[in-house]
Protein backbone atom coordinates (compact mmCIF):
# COMPACT_ATOMS: atom_id res chain seq x y z
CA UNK A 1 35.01 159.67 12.55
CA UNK A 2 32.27 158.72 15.00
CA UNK A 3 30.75 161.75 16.07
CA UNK A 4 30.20 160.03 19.68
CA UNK A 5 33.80 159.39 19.60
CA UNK A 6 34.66 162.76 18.56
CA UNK A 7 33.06 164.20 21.36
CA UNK A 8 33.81 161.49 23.70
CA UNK A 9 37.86 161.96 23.31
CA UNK A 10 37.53 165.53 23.30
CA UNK A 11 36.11 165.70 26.84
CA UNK A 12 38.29 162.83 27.87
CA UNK A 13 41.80 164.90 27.06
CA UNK A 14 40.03 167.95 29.02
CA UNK A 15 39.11 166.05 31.81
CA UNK A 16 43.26 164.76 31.20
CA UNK A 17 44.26 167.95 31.30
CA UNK A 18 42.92 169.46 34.33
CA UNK A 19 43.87 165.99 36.16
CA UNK A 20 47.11 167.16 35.27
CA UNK A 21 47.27 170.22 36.51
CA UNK A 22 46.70 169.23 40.06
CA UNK A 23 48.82 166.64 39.90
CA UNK A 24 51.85 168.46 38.20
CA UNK A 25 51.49 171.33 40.90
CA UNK A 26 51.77 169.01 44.09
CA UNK A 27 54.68 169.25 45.72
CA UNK A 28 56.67 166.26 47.72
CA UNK A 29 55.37 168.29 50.60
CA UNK A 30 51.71 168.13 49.32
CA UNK A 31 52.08 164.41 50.37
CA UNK A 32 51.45 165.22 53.66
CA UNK A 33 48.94 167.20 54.10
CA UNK A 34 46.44 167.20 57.30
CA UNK A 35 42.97 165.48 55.85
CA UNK A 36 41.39 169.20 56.64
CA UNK A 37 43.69 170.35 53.67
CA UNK A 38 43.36 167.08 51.42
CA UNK A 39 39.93 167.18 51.50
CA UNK A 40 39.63 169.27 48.42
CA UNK A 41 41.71 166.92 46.27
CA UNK A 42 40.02 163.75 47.41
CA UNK A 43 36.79 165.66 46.26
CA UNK A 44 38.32 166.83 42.33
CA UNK A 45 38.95 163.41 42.04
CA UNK A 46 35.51 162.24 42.54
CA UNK A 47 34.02 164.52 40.58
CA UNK A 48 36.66 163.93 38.12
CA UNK A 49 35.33 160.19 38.35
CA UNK A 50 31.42 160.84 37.96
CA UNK A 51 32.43 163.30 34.57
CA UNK A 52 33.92 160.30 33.26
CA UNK A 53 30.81 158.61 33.85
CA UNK A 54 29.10 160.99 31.88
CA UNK A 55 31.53 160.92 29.29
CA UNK A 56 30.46 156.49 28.36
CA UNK A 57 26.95 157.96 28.45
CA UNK A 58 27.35 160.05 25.72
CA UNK A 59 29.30 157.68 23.83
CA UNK A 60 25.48 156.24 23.50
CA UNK A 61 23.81 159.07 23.54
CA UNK A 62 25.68 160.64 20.60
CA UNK A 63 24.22 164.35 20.03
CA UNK A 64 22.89 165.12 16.91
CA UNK A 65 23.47 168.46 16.80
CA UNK A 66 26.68 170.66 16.71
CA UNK A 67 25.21 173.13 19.00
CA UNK A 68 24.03 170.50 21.29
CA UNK A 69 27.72 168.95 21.37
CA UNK A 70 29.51 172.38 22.00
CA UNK A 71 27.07 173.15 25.01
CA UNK A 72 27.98 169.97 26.43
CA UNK A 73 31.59 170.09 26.08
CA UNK A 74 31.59 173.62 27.34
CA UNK A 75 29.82 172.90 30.66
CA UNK A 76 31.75 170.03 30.74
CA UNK A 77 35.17 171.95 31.00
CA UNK A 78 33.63 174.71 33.25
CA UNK A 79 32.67 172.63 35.83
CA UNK A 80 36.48 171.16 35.49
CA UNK A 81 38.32 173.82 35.54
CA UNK A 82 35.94 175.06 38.97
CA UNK A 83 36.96 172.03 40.83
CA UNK A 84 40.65 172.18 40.28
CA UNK A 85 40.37 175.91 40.99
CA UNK A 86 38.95 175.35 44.56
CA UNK A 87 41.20 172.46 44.96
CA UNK A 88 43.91 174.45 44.27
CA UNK A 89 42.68 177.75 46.63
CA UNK A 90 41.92 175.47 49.37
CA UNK A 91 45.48 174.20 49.46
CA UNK A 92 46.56 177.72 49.26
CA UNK A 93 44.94 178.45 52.38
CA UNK A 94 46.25 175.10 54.33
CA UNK A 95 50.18 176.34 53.51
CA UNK A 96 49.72 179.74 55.00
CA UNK A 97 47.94 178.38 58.23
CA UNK A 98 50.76 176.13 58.40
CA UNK A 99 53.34 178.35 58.25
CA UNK A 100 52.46 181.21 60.53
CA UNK A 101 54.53 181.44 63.50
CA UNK A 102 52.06 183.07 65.79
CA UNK A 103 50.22 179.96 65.94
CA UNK A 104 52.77 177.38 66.57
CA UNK A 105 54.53 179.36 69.69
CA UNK A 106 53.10 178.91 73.17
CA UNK A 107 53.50 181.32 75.69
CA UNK A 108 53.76 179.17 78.61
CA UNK A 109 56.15 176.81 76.98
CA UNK A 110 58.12 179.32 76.12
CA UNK A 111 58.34 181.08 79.39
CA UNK A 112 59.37 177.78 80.89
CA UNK A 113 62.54 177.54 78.08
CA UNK A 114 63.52 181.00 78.85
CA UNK A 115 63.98 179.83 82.81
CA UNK A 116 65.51 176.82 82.24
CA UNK A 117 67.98 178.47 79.50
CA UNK A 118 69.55 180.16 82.78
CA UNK A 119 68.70 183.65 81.84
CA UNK A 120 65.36 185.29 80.37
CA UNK A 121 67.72 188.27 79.90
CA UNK A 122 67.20 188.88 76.11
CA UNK A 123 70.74 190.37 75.50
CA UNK A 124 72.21 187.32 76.16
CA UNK A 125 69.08 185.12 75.32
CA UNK A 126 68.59 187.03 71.85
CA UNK A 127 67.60 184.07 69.64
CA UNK A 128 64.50 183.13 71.71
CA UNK A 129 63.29 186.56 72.03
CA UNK A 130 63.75 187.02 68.72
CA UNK A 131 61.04 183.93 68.11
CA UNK A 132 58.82 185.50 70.37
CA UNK A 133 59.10 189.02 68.78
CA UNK A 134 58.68 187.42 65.37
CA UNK A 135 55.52 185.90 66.53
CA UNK A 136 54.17 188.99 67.86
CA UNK A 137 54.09 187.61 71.26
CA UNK A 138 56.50 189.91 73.62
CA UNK A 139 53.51 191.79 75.40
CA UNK A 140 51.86 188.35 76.30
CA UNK A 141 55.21 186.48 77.37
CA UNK A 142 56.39 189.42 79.88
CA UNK A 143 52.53 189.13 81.33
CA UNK A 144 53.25 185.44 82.16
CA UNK A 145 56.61 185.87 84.03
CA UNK A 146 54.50 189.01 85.99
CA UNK A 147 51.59 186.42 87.15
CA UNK A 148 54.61 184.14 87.71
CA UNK A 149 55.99 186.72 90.10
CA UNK A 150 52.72 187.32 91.79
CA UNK A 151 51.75 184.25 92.25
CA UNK A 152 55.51 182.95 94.12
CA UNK A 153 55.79 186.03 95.93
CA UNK A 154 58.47 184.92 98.39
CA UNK A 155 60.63 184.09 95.14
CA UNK A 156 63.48 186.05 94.65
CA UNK A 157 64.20 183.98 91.09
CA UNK A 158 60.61 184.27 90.08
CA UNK A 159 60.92 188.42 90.33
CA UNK A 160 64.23 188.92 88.84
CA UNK A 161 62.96 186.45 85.80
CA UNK A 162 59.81 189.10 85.64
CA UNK A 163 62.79 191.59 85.90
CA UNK A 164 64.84 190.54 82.95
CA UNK A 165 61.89 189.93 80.59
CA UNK A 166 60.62 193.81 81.12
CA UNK A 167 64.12 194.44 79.57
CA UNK A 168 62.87 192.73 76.45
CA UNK A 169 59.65 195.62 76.09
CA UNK A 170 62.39 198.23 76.74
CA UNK A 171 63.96 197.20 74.14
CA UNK A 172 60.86 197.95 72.03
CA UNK A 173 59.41 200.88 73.68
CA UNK A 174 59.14 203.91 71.48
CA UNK A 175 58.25 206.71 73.79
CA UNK A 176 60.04 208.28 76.44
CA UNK A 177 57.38 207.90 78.57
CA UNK A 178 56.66 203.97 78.01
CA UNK A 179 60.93 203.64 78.69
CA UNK A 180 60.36 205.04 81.83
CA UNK A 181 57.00 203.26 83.10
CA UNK A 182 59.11 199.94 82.04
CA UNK A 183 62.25 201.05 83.97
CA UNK A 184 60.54 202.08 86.97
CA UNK A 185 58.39 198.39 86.96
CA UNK A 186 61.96 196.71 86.13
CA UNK A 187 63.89 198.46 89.38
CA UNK A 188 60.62 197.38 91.62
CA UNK A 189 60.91 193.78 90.32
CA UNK A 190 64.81 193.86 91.28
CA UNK A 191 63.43 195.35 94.64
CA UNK A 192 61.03 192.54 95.04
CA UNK A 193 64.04 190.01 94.31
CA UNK A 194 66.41 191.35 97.03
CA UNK A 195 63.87 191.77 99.97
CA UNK A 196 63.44 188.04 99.47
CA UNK A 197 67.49 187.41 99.23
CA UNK A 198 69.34 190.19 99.54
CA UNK A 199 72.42 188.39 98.08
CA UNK A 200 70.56 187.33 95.01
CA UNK A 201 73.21 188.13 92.22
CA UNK A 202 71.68 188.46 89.08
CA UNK A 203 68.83 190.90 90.55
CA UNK A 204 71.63 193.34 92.30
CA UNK A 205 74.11 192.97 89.01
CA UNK A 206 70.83 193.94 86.80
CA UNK A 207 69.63 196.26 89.15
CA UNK A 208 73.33 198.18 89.19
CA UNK A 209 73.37 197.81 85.57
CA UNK A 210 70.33 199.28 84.58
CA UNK A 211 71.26 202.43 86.59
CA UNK A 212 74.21 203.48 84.92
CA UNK A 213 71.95 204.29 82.24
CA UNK A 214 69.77 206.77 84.69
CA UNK A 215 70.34 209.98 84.15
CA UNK A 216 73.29 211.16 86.62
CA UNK A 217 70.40 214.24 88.11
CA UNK A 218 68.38 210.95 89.44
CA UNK A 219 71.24 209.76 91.56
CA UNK A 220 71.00 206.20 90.05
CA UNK A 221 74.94 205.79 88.68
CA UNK A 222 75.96 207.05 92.18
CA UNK A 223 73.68 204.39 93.57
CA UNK A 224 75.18 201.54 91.05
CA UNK A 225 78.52 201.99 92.43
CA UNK A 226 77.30 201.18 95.96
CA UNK A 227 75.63 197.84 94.19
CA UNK A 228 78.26 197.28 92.77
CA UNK A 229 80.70 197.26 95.61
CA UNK A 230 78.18 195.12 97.95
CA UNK A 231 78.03 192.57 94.44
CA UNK A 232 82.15 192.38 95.33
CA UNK A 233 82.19 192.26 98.94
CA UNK A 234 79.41 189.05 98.81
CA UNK A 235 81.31 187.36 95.75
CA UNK A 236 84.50 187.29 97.57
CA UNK A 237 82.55 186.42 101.09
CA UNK A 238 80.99 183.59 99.30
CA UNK A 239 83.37 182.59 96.21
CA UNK A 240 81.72 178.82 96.18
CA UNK A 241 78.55 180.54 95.06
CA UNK A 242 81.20 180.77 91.59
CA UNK A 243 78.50 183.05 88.81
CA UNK A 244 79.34 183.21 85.29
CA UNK A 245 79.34 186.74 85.61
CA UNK A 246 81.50 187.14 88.67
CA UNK A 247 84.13 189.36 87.21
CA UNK A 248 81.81 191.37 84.69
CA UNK A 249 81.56 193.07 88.77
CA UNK A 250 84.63 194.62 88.78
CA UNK A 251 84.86 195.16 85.15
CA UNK A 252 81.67 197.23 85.20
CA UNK A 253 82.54 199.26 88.25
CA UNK A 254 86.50 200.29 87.46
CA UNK A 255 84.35 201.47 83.96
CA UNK A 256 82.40 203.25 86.13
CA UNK A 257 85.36 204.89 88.15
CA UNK A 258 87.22 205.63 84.17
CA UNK A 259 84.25 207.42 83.11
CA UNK A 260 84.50 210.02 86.28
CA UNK A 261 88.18 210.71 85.83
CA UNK A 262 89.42 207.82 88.78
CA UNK A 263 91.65 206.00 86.84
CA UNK A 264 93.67 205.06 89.73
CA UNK A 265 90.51 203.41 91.31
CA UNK A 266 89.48 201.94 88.50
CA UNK A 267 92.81 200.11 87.71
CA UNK A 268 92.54 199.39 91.35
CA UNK A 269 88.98 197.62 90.91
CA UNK A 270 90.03 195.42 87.82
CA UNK A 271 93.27 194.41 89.22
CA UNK A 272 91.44 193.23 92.45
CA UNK A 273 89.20 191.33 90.13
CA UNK A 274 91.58 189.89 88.35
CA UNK A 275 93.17 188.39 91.35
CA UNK A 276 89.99 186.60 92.05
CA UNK A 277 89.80 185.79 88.22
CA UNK A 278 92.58 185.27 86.79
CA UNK A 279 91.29 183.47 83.43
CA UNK A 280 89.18 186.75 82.74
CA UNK A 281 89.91 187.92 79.29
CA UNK A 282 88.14 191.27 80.05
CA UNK A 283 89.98 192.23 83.01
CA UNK A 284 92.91 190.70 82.24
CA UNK A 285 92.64 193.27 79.09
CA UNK A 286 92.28 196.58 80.99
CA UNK A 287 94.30 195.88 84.35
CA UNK A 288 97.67 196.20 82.83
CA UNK A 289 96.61 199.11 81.04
């Protein structure tokens, strides 16, 4: 056979080959990548297209030595195989950019879901919090519901928001002493919230919540009861103002009154709720008990 040829179809199923590989790696997805990451393939194939160049020159040329012919072909494939490898690394790099988290979540957009969800309270709004934990971005969320408090001070929404979303860092706190920096900057926020409407529900209900976890030396259950009682006085002053969460009052308190030995009081509580709600599942499952 024509040496020329010989040498000429040898580099020509090479160059094949490594054409190949690119193309038998792309994925459907690899369709639509951003021109930053297809860069790198528009490039092989260039490259691809001035080796073939090279390849009709030798066809003339025609080496006459073996040697000569093997050093070709060798530098030939080696500069092949480099492209596809940096073709292949750059796309590498594009997929992970693309698919980390961190980078696609926005703080302030986020904050802005949270208030229009109805609650930034992330035991009842667990799946965004969960987004924002996953993107490592707790820390700079609860910052932007604080500036969001400072900067509508006269907001009694704005503070119990900032209120809620310190509930999400408790969550996550690991020392003692970082629980109790958060709970003490949680009750303020709830204090902030009721000197600008004292009947604001969710801050009282949160507030009177988040005591009954206070250690009983610090006075704070004792003080959840009274919230408690002033949440039911102003829900049945005011019963238009209708809150989801209406008869989780009286539910919480009669617990309250079970735990201390009044069972009489709390039986009391939940059937006095129950009058004002009678569709409630919860009370209507521990007043006739």
């Amino acid at each position: 056979m024509n040496p020329g040829a010989v040498i000429a179809s040898s580099l020509f199923l090479s160059l094949v080959g490594a054409y190949g590989v690119v193309q038998l790696t792309s994925s459907p997805a690899d369709s639509e990548l951003t021109p930053a990451t297809a860069d790198p393939t528009a490039a092989l194939q260039d490259e691809i297209e001035a080796l073939r160049q090279e390849i009709q020159e030798l066809k003339s040329a025609r080496p006459s030595a073996p040697a000569e012919r093997a050093t070709v072909t060798a530098d030939l494939d080696a500069r092949i195989a480099a492209a596809v490898a940096e073709a292949l690394a750059n796309r590498g790099a594009g997929a992970t950019d693309a698919i980390d988290p961190s980078k696609d979540l926005n703080v302030d957009a986020m904050v802005v879901e949270l208030v229009e969800s109805g609650t930034v309270n992330p035991h009842v709004n667990q799946v965004a919090w969960e987004k924002i934990a996953q993107a490592g971005k707790v820390d700079e969320v609860v910052e932007a519901f604080k500036r969001r408090a400072e900067e509508n001070p006269e907001s009694a929404d704005a503070h119990a928001d900032y209120g809620e979303a310190i509930g999400a860092k408790l969550m996550h706190a690991e020392s003692q002493m970082d629980q109790m920096k958060l709970a003490f900057a949680q009750d303020s926020a709830y204090d902030k919230a009721l000197e600008a409407d004292s009947s604001h529900w969710r801050a009282r209900f949160n507030k009177a919540v988040s005591y009954t976890f206070w250690p009983a030396i610090t006075g704070k259950p004792a003080e959840a009861v009274t919230h408690f009682q002033t949440l039911m006085d102003q829900q049945e002053a005011n019963p238009a103002a209708g809150h989801g969460g209406y008869d989780q009052t009286y539910l919480m308190l009669g617990n309250m009154y079970k735990q201390q030995g009044k069972e009489a009081e709390a039986k009391e509580v939940w059937q006095r709720g129950l009058r004002h709600h009678p569709d409630s599942g919860a009370l209507k499952g521990v007043a006739g008990n």
